[in-house]
PDB file of N, CA and C in Angstrom:
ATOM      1  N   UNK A   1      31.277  91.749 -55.843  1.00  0.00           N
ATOM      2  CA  UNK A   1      31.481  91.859 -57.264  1.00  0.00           C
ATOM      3  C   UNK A   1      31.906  90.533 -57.888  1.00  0.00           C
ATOM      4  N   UNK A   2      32.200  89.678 -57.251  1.00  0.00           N
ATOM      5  CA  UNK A   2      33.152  88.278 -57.680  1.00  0.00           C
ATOM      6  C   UNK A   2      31.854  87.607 -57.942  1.00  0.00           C
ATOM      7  N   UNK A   3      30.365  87.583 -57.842  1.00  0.00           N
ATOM      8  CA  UNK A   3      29.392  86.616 -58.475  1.00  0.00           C
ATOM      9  C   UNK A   3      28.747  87.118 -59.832  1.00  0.00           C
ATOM     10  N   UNK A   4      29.287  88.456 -60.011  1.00  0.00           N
ATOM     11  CA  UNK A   4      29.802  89.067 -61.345  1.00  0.00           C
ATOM     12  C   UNK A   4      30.065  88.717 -62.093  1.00  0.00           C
ATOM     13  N   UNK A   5      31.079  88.223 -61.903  1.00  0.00           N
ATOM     14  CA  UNK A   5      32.251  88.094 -62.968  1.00  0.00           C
ATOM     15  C   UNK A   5      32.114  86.173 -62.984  1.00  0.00           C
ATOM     16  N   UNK A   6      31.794  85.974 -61.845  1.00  0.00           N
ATOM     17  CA  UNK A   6      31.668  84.242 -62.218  1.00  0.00           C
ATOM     18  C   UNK A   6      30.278  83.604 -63.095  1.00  0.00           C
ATOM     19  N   UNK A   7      29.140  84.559 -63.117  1.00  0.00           N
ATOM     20  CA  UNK A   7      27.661  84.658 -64.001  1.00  0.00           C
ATOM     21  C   UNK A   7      28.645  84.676 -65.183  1.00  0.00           C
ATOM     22  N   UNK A   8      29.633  85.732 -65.781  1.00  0.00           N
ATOM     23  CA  UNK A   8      29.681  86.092 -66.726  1.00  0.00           C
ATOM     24  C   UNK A   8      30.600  84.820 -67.198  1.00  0.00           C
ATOM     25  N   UNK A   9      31.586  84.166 -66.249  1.00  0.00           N
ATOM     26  CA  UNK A   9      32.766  83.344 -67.374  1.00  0.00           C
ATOM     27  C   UNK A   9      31.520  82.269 -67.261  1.00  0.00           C
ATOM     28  N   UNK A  10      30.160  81.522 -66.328  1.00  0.00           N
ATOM     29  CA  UNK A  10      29.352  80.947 -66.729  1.00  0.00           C
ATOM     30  C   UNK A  10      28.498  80.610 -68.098  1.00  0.00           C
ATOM     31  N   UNK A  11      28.318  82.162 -68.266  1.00  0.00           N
ATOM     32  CA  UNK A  11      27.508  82.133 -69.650  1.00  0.00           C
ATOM     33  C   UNK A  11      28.356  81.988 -70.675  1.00  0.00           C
ATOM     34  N   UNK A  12      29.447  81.738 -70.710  1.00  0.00           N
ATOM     35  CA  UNK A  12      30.320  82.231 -71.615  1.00  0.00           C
ATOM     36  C   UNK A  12      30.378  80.562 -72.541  1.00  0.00           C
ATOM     37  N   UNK A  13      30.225  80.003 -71.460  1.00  0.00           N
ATOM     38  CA  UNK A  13      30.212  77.853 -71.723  1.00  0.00           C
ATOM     39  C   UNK A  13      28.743  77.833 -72.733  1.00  0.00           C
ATOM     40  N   UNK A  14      28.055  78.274 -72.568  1.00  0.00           N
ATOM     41  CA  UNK A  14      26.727  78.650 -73.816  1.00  0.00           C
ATOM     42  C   UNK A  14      27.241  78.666 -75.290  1.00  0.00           C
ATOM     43  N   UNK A  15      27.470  79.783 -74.816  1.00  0.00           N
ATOM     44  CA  UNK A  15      27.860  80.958 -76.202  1.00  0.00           C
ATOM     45  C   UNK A  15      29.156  79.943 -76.938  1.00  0.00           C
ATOM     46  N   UNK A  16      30.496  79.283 -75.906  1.00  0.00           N
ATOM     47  CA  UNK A  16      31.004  78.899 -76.935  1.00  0.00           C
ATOM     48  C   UNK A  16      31.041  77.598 -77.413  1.00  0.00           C
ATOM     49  N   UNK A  17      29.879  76.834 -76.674  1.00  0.00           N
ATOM     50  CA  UNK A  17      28.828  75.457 -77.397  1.00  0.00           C
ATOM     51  C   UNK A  17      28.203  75.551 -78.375  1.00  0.00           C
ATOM     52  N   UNK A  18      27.397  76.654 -78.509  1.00  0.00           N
ATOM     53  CA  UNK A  18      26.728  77.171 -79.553  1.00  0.00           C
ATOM     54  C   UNK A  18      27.792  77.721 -80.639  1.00  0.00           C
ATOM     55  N   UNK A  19      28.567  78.569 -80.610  1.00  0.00           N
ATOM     56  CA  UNK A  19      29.530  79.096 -81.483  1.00  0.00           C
ATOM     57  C   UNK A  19      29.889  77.674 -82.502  1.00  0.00           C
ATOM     58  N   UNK A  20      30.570  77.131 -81.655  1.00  0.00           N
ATOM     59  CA  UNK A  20      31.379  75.715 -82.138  1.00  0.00           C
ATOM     60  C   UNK A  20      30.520  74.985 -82.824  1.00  0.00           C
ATOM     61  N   UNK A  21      29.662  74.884 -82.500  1.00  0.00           N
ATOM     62  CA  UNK A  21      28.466  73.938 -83.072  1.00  0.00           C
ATOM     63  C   UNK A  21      28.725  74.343 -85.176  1.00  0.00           C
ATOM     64  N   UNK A  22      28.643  76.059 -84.507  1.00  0.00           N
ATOM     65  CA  UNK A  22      28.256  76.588 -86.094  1.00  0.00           C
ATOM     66  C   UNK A  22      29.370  76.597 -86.742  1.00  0.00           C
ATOM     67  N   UNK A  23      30.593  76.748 -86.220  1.00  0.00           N
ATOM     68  CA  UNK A  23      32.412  76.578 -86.629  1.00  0.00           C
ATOM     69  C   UNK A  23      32.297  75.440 -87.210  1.00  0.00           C
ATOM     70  N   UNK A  24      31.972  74.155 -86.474  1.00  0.00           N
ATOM     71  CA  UNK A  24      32.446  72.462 -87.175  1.00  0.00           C
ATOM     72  C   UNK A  24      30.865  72.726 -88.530  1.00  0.00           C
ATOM     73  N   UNK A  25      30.104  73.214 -88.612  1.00  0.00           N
ATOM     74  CA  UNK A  25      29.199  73.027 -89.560  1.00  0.00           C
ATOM     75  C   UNK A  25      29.950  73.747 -90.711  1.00  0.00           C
ATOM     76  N   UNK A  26      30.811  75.158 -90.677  1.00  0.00           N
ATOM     77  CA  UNK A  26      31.145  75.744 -91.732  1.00  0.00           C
ATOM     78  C   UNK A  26      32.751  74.541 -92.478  1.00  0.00           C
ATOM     79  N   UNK A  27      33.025  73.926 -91.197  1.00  0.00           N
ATOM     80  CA  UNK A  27      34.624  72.713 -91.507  1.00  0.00           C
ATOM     81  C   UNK A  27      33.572  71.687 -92.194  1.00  0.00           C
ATOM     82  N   UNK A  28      32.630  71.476 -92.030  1.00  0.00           N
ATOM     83  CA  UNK A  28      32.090  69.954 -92.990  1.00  0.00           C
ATOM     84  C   UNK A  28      31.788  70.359 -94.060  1.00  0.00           C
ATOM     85  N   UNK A  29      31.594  71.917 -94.440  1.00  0.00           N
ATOM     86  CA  UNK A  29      31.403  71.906 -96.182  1.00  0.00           C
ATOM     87  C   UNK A  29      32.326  71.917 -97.006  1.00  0.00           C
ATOM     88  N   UNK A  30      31.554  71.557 -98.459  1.00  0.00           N
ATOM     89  CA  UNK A  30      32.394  70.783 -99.402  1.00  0.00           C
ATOM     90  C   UNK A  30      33.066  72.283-100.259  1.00  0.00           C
ATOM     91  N   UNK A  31      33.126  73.001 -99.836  1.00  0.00           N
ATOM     92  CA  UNK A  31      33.525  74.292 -99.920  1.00  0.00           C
ATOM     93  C   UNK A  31      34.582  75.003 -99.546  1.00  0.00           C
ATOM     94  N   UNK A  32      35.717  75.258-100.021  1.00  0.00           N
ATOM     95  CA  UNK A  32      36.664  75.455 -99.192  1.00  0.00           C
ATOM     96  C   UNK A  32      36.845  77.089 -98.978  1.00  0.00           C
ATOM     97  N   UNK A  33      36.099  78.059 -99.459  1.00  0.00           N
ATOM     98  CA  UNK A  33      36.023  79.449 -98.588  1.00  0.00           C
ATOM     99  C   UNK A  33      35.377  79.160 -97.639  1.00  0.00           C
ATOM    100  N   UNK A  34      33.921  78.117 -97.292  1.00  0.00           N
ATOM    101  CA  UNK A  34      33.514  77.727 -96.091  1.00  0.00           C
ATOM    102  C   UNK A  34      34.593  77.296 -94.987  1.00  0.00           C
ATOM    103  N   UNK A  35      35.552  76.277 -95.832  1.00  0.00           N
ATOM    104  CA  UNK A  35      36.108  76.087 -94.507  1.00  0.00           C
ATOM    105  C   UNK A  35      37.280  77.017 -94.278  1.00  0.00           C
ATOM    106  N   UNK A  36      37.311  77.803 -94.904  1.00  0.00           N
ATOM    107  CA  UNK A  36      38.384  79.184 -94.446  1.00  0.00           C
ATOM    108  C   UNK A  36      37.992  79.822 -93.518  1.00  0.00           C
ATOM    109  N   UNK A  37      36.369  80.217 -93.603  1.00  0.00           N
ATOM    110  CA  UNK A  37      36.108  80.997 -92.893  1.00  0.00           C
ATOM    111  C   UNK A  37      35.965  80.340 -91.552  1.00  0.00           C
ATOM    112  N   UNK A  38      35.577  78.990 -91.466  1.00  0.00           N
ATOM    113  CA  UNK A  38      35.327  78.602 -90.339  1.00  0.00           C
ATOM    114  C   UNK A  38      36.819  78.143 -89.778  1.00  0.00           C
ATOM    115  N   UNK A  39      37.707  78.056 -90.254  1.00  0.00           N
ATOM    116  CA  UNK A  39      39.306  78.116 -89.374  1.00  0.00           C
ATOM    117  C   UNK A  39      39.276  79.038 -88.945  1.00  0.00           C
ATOM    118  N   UNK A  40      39.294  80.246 -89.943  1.00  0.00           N
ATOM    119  CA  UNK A  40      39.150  81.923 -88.965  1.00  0.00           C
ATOM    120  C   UNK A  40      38.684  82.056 -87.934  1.00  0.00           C
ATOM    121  N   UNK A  41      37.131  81.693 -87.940  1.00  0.00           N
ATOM    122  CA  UNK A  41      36.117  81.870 -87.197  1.00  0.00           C
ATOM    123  C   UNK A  41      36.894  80.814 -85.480  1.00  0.00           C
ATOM    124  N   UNK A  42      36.972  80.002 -85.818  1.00  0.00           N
ATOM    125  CA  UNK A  42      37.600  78.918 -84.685  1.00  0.00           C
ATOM    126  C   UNK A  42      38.872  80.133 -84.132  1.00  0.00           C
ATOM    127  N   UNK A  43      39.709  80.350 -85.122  1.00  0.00           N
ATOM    128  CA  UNK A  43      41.132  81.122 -84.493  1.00  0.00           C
ATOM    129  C   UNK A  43      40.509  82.560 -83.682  1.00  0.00           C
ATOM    130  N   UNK A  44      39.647  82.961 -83.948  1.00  0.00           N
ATOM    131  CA  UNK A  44      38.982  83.929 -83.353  1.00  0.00           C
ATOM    132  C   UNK A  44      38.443  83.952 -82.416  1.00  0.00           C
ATOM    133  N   UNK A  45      37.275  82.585 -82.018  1.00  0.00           N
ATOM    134  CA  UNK A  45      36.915  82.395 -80.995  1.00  0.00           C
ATOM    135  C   UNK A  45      37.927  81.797 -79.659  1.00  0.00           C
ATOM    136  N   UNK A  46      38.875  81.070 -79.963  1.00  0.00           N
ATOM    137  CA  UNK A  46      40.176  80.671 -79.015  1.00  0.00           C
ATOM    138  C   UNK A  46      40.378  82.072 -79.038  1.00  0.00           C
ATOM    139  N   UNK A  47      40.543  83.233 -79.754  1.00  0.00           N
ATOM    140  CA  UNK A  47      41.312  84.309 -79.154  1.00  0.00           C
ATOM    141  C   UNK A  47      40.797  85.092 -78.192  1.00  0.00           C
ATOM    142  N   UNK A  48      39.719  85.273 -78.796  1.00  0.00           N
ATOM    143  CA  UNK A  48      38.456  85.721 -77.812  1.00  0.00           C
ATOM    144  C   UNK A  48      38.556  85.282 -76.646  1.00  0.00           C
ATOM    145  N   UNK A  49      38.262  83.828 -76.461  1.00  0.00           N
ATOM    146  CA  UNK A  49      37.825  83.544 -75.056  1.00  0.00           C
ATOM    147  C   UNK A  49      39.370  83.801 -74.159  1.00  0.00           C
ATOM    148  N   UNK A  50      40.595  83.385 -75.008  1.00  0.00           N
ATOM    149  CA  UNK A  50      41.841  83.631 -74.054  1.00  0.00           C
ATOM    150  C   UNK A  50      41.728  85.730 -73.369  1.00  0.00           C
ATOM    151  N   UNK A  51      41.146  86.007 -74.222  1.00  0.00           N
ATOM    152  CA  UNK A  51      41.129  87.435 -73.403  1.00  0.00           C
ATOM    153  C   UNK A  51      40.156  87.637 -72.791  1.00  0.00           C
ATOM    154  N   UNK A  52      39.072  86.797 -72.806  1.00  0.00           N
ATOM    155  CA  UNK A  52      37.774  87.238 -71.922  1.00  0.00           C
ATOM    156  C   UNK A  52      37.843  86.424 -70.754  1.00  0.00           C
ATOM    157  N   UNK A  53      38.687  85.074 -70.863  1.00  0.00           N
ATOM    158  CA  UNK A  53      38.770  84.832 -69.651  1.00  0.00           C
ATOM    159  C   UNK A  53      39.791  84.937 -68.933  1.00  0.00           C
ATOM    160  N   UNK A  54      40.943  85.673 -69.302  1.00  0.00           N
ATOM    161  CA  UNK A  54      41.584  85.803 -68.743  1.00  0.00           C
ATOM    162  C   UNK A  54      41.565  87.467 -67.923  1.00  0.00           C
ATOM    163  N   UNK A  55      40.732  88.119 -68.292  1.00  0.00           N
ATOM    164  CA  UNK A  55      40.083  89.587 -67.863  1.00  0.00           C
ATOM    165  C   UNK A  55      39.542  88.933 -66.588  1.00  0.00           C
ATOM    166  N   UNK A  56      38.326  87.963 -66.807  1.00  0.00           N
ATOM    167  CA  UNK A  56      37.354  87.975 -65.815  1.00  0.00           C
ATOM    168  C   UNK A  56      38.206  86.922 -65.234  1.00  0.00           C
ATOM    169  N   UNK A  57      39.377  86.299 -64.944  1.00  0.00           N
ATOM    170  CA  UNK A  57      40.256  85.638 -63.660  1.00  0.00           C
ATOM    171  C   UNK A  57      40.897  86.954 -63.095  1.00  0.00           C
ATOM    172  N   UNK A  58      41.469  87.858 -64.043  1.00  0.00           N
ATOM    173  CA  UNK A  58      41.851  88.988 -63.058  1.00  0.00           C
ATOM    174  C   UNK A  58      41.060  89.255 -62.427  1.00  0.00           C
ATOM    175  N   UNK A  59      39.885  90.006 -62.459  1.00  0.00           N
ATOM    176  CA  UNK A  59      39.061  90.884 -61.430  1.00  0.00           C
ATOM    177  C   UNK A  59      38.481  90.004 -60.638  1.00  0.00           C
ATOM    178  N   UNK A  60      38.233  88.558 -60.885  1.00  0.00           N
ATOM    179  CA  UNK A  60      37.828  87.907 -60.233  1.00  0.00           C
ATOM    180  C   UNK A  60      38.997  87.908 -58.659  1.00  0.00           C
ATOM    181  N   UNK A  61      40.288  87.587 -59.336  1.00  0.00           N
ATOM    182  CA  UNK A  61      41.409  87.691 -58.101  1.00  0.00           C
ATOM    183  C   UNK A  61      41.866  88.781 -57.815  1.00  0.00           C
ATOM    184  N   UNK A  62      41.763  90.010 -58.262  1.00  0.00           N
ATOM    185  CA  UNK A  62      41.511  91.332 -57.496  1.00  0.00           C
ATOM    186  C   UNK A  62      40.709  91.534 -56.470  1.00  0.00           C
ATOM    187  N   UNK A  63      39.411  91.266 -56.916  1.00  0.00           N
ATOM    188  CA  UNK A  63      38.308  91.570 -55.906  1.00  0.00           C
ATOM    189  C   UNK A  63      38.375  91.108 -54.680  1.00  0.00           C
TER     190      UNK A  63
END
């Protein structure tokens, strides 16, 4: 089960290259609900990944 869970925190380096990409595009507009949303969006994704990877280190060190 542990090449599971290591595919998954793998793909995860994608998703939050790509994410970020679109976060710093919403911080460069001259817009400042843009860049609200994209602070949000940033505080969300750090939250995210602190619980997704910290799920998949548990089961990873369970297994």
């Amino acid at each position: 089960m542990k090449p599971k869970y290591l595919l998954l925190l793998l793909l995860l380096i994608p998703i939050d290259f790509l994410s970020y990409t679109q976060i710093t595009e919403l911080l460069r507009q001259p817009s400042d609900v843009a860049v609200l949303f994209g602070v949000f969006f940033l505080a969300m994704l750090l939250v995210g990944n602190f619980i997704i990877i910290r799920y998949l280190l548990s089961k990873i060190n369970r297994s």
